[in-house]
N, C-alpha and C. Protein backbone atom coordinates (compact mmCIF):
# COMPACT_ATOMS: atom_id res chain seq x y z
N UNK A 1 -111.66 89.15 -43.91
CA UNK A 1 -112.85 89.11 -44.72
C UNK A 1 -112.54 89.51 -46.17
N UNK A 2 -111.73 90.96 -46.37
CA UNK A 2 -111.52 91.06 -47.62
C UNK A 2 -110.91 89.83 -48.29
N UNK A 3 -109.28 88.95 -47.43
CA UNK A 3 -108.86 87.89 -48.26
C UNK A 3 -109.70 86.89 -48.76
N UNK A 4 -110.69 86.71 -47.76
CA UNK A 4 -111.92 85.63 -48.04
C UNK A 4 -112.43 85.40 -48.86
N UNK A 5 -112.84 87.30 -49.43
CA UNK A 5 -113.76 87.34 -50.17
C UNK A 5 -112.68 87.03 -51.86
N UNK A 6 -111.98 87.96 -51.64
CA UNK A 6 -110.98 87.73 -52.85
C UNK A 6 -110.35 85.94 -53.20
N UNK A 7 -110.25 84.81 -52.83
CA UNK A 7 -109.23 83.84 -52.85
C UNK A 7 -111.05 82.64 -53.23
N UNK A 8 -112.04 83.11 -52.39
CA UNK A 8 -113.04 82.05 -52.13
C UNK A 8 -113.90 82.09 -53.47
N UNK A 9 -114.40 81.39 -53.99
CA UNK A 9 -115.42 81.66 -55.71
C UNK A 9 -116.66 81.87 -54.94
N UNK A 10 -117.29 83.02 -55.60
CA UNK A 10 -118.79 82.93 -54.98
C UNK A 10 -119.70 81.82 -55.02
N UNK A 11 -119.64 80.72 -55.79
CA UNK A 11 -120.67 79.97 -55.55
C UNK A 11 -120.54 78.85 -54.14
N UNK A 12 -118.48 78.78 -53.08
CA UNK A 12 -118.11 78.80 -52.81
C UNK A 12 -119.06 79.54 -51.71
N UNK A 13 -118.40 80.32 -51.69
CA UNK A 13 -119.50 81.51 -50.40
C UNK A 13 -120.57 81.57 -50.34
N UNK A 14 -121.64 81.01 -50.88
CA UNK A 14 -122.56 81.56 -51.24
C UNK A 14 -122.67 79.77 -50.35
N UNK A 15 -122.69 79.24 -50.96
CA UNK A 15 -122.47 77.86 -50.27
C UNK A 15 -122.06 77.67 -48.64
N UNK A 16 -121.23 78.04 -48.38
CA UNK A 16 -121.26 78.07 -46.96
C UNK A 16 -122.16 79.36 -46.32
N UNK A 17 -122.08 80.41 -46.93
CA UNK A 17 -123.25 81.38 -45.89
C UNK A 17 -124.50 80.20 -45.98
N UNK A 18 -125.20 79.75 -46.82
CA UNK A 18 -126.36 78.73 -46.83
C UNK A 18 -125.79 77.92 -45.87
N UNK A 19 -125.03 77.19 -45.33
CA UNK A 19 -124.95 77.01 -44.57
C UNK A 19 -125.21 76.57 -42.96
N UNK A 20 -124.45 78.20 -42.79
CA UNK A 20 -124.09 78.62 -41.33
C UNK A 20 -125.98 79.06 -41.31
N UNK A 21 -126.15 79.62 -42.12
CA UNK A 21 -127.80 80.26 -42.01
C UNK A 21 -128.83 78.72 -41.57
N UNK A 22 -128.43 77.78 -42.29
CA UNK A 22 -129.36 76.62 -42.18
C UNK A 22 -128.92 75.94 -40.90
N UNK A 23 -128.06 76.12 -40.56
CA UNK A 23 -127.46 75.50 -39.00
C UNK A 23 -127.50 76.36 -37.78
N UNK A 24 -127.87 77.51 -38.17
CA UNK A 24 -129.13 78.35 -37.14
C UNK A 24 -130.90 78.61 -37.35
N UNK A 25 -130.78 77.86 -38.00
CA UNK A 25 -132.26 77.89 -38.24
C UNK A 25 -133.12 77.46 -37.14
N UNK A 26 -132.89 76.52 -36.57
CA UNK A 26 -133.52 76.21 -35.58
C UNK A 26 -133.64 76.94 -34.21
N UNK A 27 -132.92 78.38 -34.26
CA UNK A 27 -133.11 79.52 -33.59
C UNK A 27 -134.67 79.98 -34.24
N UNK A 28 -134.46 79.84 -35.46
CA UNK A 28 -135.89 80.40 -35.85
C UNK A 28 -137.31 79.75 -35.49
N UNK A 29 -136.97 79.03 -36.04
CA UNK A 29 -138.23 77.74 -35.27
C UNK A 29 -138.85 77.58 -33.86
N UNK A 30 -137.78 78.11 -32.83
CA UNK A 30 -137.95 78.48 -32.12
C UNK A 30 -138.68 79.31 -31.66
N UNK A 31 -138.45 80.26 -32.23
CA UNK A 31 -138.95 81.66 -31.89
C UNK A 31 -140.42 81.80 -32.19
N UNK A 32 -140.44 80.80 -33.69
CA UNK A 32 -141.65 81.06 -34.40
C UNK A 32 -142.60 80.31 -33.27
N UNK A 33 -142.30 79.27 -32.41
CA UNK A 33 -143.20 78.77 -31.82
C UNK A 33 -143.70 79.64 -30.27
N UNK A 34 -142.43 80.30 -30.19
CA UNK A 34 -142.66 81.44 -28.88
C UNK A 34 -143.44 82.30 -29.05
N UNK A 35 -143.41 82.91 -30.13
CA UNK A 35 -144.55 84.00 -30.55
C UNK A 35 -145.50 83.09 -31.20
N UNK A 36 -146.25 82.25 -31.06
CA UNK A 36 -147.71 81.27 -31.05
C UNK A 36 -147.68 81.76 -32.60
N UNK A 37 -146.63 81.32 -33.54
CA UNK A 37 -146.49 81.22 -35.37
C UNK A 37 -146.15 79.84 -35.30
N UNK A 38 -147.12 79.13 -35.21
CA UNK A 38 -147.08 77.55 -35.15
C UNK A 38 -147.18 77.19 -36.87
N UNK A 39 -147.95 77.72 -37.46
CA UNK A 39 -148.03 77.56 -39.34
C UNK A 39 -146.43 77.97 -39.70
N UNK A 40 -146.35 79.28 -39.62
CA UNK A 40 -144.61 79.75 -39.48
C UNK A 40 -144.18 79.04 -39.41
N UNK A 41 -144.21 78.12 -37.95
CA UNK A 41 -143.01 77.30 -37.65
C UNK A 41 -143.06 75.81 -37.99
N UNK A 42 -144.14 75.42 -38.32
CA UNK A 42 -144.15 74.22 -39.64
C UNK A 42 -143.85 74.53 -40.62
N UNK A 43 -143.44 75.75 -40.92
CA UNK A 43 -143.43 76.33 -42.97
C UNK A 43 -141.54 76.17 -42.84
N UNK A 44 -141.02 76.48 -41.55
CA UNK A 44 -139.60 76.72 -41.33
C UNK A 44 -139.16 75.60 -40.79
N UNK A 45 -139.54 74.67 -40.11
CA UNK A 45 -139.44 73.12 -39.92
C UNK A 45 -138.99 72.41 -41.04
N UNK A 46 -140.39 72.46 -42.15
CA UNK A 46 -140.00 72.10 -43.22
C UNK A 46 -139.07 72.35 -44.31
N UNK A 47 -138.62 73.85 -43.95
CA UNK A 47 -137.42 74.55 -44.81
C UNK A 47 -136.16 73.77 -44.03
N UNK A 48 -136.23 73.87 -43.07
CA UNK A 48 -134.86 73.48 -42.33
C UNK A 48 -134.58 71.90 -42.74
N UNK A 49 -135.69 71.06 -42.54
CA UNK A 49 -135.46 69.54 -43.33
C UNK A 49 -135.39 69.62 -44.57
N UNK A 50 -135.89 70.54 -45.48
CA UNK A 50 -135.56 70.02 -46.89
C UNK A 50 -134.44 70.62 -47.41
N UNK A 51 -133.68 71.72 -46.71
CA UNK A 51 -132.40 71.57 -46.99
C UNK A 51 -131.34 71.23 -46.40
N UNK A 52 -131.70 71.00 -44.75
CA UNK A 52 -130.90 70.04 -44.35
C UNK A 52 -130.69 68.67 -45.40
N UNK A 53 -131.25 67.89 -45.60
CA UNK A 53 -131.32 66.60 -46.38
C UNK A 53 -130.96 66.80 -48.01
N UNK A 54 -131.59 67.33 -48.78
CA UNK A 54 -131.94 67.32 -49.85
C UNK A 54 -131.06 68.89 -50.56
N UNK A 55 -130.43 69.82 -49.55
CA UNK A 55 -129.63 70.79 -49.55
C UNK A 55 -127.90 70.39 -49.50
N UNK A 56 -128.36 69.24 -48.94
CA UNK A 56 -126.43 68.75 -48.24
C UNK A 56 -126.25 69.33 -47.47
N UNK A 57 -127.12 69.55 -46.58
CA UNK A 57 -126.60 70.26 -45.01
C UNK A 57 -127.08 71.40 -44.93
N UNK A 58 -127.57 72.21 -45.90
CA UNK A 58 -127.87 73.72 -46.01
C UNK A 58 -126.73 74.23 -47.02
N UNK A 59 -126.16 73.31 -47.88
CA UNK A 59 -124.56 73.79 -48.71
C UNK A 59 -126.03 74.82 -50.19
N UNK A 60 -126.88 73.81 -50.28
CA UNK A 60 -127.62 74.46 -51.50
C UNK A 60 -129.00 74.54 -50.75
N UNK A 61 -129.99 75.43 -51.51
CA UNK A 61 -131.20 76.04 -50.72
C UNK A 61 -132.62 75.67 -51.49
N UNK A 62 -132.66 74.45 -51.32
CA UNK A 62 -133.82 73.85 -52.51
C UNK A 62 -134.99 74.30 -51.80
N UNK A 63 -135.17 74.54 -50.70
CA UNK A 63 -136.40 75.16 -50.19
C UNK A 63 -136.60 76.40 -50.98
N UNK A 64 -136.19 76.91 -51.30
CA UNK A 64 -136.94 78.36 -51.72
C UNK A 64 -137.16 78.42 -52.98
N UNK A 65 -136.76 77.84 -54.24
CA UNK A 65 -137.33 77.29 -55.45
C UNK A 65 -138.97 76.72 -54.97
N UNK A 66 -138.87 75.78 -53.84
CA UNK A 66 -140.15 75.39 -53.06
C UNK A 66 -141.08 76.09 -52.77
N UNK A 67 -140.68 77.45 -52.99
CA UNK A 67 -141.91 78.25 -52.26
C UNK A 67 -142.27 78.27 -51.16
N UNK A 68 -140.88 77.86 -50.36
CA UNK A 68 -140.37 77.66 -48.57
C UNK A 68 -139.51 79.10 -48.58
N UNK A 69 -140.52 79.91 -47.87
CA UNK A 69 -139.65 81.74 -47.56
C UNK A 69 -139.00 81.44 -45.99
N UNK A 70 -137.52 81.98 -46.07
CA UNK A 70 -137.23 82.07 -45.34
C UNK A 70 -137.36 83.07 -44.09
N UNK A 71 -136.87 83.25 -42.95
CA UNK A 71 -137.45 83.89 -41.72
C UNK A 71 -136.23 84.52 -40.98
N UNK A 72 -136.12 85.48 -40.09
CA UNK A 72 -134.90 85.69 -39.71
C UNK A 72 -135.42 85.73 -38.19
N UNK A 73 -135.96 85.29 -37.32
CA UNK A 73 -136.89 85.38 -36.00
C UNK A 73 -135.66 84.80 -35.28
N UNK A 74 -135.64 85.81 -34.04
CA UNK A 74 -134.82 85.68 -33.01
C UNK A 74 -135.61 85.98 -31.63
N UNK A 75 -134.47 85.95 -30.61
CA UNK A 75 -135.20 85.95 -28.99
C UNK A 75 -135.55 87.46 -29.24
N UNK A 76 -134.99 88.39 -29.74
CA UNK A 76 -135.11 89.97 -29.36
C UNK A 76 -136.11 90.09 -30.12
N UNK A 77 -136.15 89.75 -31.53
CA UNK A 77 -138.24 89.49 -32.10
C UNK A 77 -139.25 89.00 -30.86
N UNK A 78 -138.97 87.92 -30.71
CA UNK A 78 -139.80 87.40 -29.49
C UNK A 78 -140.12 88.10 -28.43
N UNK A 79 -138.60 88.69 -27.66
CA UNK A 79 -139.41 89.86 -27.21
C UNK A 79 -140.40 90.86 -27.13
N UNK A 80 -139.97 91.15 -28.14
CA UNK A 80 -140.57 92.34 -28.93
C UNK A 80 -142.23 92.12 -28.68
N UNK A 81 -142.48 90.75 -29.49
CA UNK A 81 -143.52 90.44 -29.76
C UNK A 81 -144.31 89.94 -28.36
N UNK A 82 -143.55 90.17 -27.35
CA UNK A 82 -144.11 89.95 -25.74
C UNK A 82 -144.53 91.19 -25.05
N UNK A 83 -144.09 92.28 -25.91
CA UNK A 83 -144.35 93.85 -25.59
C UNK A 83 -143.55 94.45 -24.94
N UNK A 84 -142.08 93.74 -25.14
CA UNK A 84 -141.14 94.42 -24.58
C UNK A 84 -140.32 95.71 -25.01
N UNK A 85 -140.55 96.94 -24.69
CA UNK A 85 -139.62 97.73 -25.90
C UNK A 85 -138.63 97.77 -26.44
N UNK A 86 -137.83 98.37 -27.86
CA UNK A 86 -136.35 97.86 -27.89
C UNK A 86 -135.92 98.47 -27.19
N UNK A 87 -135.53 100.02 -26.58
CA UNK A 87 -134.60 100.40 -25.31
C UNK A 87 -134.05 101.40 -26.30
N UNK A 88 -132.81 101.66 -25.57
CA UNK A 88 -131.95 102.56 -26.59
C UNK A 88 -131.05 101.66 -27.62
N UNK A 89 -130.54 102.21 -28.27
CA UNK A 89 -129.46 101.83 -29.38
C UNK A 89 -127.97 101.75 -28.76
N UNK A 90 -127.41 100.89 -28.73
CA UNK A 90 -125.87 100.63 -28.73
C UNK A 90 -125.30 99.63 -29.46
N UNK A 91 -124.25 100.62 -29.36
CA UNK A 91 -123.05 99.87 -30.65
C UNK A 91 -121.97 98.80 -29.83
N UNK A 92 -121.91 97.75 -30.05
CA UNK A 92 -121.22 96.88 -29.22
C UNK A 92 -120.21 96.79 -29.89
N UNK A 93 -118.95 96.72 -29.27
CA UNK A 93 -117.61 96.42 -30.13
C UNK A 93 -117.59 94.90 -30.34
N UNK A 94 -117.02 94.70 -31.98
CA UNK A 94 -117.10 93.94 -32.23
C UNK A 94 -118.17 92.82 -32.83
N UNK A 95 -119.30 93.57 -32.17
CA UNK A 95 -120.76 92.66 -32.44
C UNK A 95 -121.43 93.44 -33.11
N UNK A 96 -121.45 94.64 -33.05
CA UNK A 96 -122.15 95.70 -33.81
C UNK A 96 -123.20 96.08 -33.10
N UNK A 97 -124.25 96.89 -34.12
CA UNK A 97 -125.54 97.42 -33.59
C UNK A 97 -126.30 96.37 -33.24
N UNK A 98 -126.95 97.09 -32.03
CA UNK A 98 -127.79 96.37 -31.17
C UNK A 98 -129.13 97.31 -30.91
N UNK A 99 -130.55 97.15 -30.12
CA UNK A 99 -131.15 97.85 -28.79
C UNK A 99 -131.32 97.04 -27.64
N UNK A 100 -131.17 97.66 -26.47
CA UNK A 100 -131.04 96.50 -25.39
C UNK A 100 -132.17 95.76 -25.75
N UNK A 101 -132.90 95.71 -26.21
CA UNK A 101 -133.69 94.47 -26.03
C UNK A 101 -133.23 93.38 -27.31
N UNK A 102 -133.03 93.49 -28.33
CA UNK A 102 -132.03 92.49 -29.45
C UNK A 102 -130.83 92.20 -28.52
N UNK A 103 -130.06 93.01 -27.60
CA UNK A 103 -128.76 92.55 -26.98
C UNK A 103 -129.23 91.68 -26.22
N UNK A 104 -130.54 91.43 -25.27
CA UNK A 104 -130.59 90.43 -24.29
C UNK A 104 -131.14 89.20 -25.15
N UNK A 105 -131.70 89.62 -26.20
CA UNK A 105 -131.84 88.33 -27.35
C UNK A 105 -131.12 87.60 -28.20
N UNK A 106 -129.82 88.73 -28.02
CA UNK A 106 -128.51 87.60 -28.94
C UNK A 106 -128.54 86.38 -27.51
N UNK A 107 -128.37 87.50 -26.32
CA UNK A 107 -127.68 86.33 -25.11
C UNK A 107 -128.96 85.28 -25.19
N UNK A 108 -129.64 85.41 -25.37
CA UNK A 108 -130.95 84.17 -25.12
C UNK A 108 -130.32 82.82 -26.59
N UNK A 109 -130.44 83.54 -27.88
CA UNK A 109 -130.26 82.72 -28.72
C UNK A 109 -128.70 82.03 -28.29
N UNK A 110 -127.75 82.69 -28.32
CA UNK A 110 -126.82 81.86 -27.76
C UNK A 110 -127.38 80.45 -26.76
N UNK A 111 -127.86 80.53 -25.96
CA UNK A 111 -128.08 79.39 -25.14
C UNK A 111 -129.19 78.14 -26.03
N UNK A 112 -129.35 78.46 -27.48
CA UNK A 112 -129.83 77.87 -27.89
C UNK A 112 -128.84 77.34 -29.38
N UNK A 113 -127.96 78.39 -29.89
CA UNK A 113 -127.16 78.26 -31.05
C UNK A 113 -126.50 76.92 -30.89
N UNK A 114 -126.82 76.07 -31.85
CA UNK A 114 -126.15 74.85 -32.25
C UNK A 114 -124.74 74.81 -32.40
N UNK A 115 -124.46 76.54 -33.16
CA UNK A 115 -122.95 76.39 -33.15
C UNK A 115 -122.39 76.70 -32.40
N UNK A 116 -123.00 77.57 -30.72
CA UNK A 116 -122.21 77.36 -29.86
C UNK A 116 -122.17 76.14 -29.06
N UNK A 117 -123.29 75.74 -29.27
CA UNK A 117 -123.50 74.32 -28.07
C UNK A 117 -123.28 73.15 -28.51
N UNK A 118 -122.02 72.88 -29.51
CA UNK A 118 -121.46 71.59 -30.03
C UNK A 118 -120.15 71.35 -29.21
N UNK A 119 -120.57 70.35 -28.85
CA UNK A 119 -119.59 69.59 -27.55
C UNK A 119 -117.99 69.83 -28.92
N UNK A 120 -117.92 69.35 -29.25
CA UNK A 120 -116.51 69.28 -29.81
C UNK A 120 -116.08 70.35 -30.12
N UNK A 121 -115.06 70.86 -29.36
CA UNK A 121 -115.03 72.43 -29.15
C UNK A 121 -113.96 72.66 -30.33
N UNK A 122 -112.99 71.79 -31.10
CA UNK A 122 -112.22 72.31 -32.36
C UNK A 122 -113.09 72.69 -33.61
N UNK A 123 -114.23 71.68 -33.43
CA UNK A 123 -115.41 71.50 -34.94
C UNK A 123 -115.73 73.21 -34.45
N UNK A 124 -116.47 73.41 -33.43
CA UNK A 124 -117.11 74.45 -33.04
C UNK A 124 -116.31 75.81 -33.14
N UNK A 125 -115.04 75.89 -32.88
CA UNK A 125 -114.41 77.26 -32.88
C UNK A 125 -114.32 77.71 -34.07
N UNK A 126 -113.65 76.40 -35.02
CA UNK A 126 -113.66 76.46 -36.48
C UNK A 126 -115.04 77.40 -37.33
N UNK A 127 -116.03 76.64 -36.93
CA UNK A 127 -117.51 77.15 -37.40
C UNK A 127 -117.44 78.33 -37.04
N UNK A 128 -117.11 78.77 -35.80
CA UNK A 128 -117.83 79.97 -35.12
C UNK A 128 -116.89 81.02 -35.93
N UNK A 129 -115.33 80.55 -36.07
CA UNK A 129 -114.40 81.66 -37.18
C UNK A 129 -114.83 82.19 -38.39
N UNK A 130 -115.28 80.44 -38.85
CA UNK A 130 -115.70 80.81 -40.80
C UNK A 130 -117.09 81.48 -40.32
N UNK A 131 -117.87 81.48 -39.22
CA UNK A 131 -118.89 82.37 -39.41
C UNK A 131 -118.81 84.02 -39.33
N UNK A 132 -117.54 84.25 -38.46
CA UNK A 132 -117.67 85.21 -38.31
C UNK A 132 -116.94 86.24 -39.54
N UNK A 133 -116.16 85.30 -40.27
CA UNK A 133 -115.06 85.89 -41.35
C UNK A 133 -116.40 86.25 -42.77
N UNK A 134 -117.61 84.79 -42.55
CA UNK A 134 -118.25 85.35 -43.66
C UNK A 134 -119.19 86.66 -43.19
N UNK A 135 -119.80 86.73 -42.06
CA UNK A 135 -120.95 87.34 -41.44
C UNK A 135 -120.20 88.70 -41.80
N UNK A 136 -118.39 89.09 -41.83
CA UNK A 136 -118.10 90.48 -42.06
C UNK A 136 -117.99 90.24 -43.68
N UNK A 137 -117.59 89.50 -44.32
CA UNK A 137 -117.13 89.34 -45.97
C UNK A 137 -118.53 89.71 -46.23
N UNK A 138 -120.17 89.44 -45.64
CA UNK A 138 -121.49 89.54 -46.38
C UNK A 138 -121.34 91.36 -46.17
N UNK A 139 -120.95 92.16 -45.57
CA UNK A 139 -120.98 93.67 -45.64
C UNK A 139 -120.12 94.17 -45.94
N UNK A 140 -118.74 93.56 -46.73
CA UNK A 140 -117.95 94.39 -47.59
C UNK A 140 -118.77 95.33 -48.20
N UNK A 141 -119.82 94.88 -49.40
CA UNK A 141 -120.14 95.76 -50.29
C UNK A 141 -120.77 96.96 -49.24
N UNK A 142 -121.24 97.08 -48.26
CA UNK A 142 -121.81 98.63 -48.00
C UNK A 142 -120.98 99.33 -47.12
N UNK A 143 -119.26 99.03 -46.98
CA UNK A 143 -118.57 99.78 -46.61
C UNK A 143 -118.29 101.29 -46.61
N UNK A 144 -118.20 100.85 -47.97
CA UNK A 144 -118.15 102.73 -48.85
C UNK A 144 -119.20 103.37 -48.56
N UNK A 145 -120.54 102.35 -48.58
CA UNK A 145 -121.80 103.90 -48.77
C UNK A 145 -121.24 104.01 -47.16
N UNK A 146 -120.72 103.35 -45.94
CA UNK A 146 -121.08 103.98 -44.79
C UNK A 146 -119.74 104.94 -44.84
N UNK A 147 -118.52 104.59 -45.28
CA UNK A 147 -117.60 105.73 -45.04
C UNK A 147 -118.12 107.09 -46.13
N UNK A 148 -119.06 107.33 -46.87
CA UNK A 148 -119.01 107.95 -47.57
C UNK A 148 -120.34 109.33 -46.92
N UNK A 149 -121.15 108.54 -45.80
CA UNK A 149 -121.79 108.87 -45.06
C UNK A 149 -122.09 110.25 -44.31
N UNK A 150 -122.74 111.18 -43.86
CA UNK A 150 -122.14 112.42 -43.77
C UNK A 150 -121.78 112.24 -42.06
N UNK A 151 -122.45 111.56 -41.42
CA UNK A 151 -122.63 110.92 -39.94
C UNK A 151 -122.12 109.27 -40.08
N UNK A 152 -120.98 108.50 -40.07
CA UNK A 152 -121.86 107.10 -40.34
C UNK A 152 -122.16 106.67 -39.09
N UNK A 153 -121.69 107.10 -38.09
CA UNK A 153 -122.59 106.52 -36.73
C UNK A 153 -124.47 106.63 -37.02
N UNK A 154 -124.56 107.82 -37.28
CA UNK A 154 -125.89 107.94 -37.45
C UNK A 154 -126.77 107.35 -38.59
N UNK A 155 -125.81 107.07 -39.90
CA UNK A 155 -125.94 106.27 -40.87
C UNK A 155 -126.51 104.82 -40.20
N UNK A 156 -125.43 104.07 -39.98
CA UNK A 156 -125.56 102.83 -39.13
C UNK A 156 -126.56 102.59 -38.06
N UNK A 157 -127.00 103.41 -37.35
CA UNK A 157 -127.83 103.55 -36.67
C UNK A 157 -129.40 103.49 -37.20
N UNK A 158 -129.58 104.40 -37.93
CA UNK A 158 -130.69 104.91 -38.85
C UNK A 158 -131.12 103.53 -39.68
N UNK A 159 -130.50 102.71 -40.28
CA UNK A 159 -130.26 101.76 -41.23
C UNK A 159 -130.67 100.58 -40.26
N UNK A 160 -129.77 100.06 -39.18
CA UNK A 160 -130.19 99.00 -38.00
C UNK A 160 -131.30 99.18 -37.43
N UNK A 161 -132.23 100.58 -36.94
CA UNK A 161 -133.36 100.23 -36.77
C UNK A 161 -134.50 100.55 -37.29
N UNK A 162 -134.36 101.19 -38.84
CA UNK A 162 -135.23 101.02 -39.93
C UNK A 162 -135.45 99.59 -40.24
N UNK A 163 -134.10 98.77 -40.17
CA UNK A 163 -134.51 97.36 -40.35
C UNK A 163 -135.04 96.49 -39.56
N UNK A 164 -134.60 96.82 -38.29
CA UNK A 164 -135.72 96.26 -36.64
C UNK A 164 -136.94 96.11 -37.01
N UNK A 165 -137.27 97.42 -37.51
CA UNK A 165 -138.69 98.24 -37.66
C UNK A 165 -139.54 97.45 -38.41
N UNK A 166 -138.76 97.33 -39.72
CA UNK A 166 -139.71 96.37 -41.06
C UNK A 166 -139.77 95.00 -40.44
């Protein structure tokens, strides 16, 4: 991630995170229709086509000049929003913070992720690498505040479900 970030030009990165984000979108759409956000999920329909098309794939983000807000809705929202509680907090190696109920919602979105469920498994591993090389290159910058932390377990913790929360 650090070489990534160092060798790649940000408009470069910035370009593919738009992306990988627009080629999961339809996780969102999803969701928005599970939790009965049918307006939502025409407002994110239409984000997902106008930069699918008119974005180059999701490379640029003409929806949101549009006054098309983006959404971050997953299965563990959905949950949520079914009255399920989040559970406790765990830290998954490798995947990071979770609460069991977001952990049984990554596994749900998986069975829906485009980038896992593309038959051509070289296109797909490829994707799933550059996603994961950018998904750590996007939290370089808050490295330091967490090593600088007086707890960072509890840092990290505190931070993942303050953001659940909002």
């Amino acid at each position: 991630a650090v070489g990534y970030d160092f060798i790649t030009p940000k408009p470069v990165r910035k370009g593919l995170n738009n992306f990988l984000k627009n080629l999961n979108y339809p996780i969102v759409i999803i969701n928005n229709l599970l939790q009965g956000e049918f307006k939502q999920g025409a407002s994110d329909t239409g984000r997902f086509l106008v930069n699918s098309t008119a974005g180059l794939g999701g490379i640029f983000d003409p929806a949101t000049p549009l006054g098309m807000e983006a959404h971050e809705d997953g299965f563990g929202l959905t949950l949520g929003h079914w009255g399920l509680p989040d559970g406790p907090y765990i830290m998954v190696p490798l995947l990071g913070p979770r609460t069991v109920r977001s952990g049984f919602g990554s596994l749900a979105n998986i069975q829906v992720d485009p980038m896992i469920q593309m038959d051509n498994t070289s296109v797909r591993d490829k994707i799933l690498i550059l996603w994961s090389v950018d998904s750590r290159a996007n939290l370089l910058p808050v490295d330091s505040t967490i090593q600088d932390a007086y707890d960072p377990y509890l840092f990290v913790r505190d931070a993942y479900l303050q953001n659940r929360k909002f």
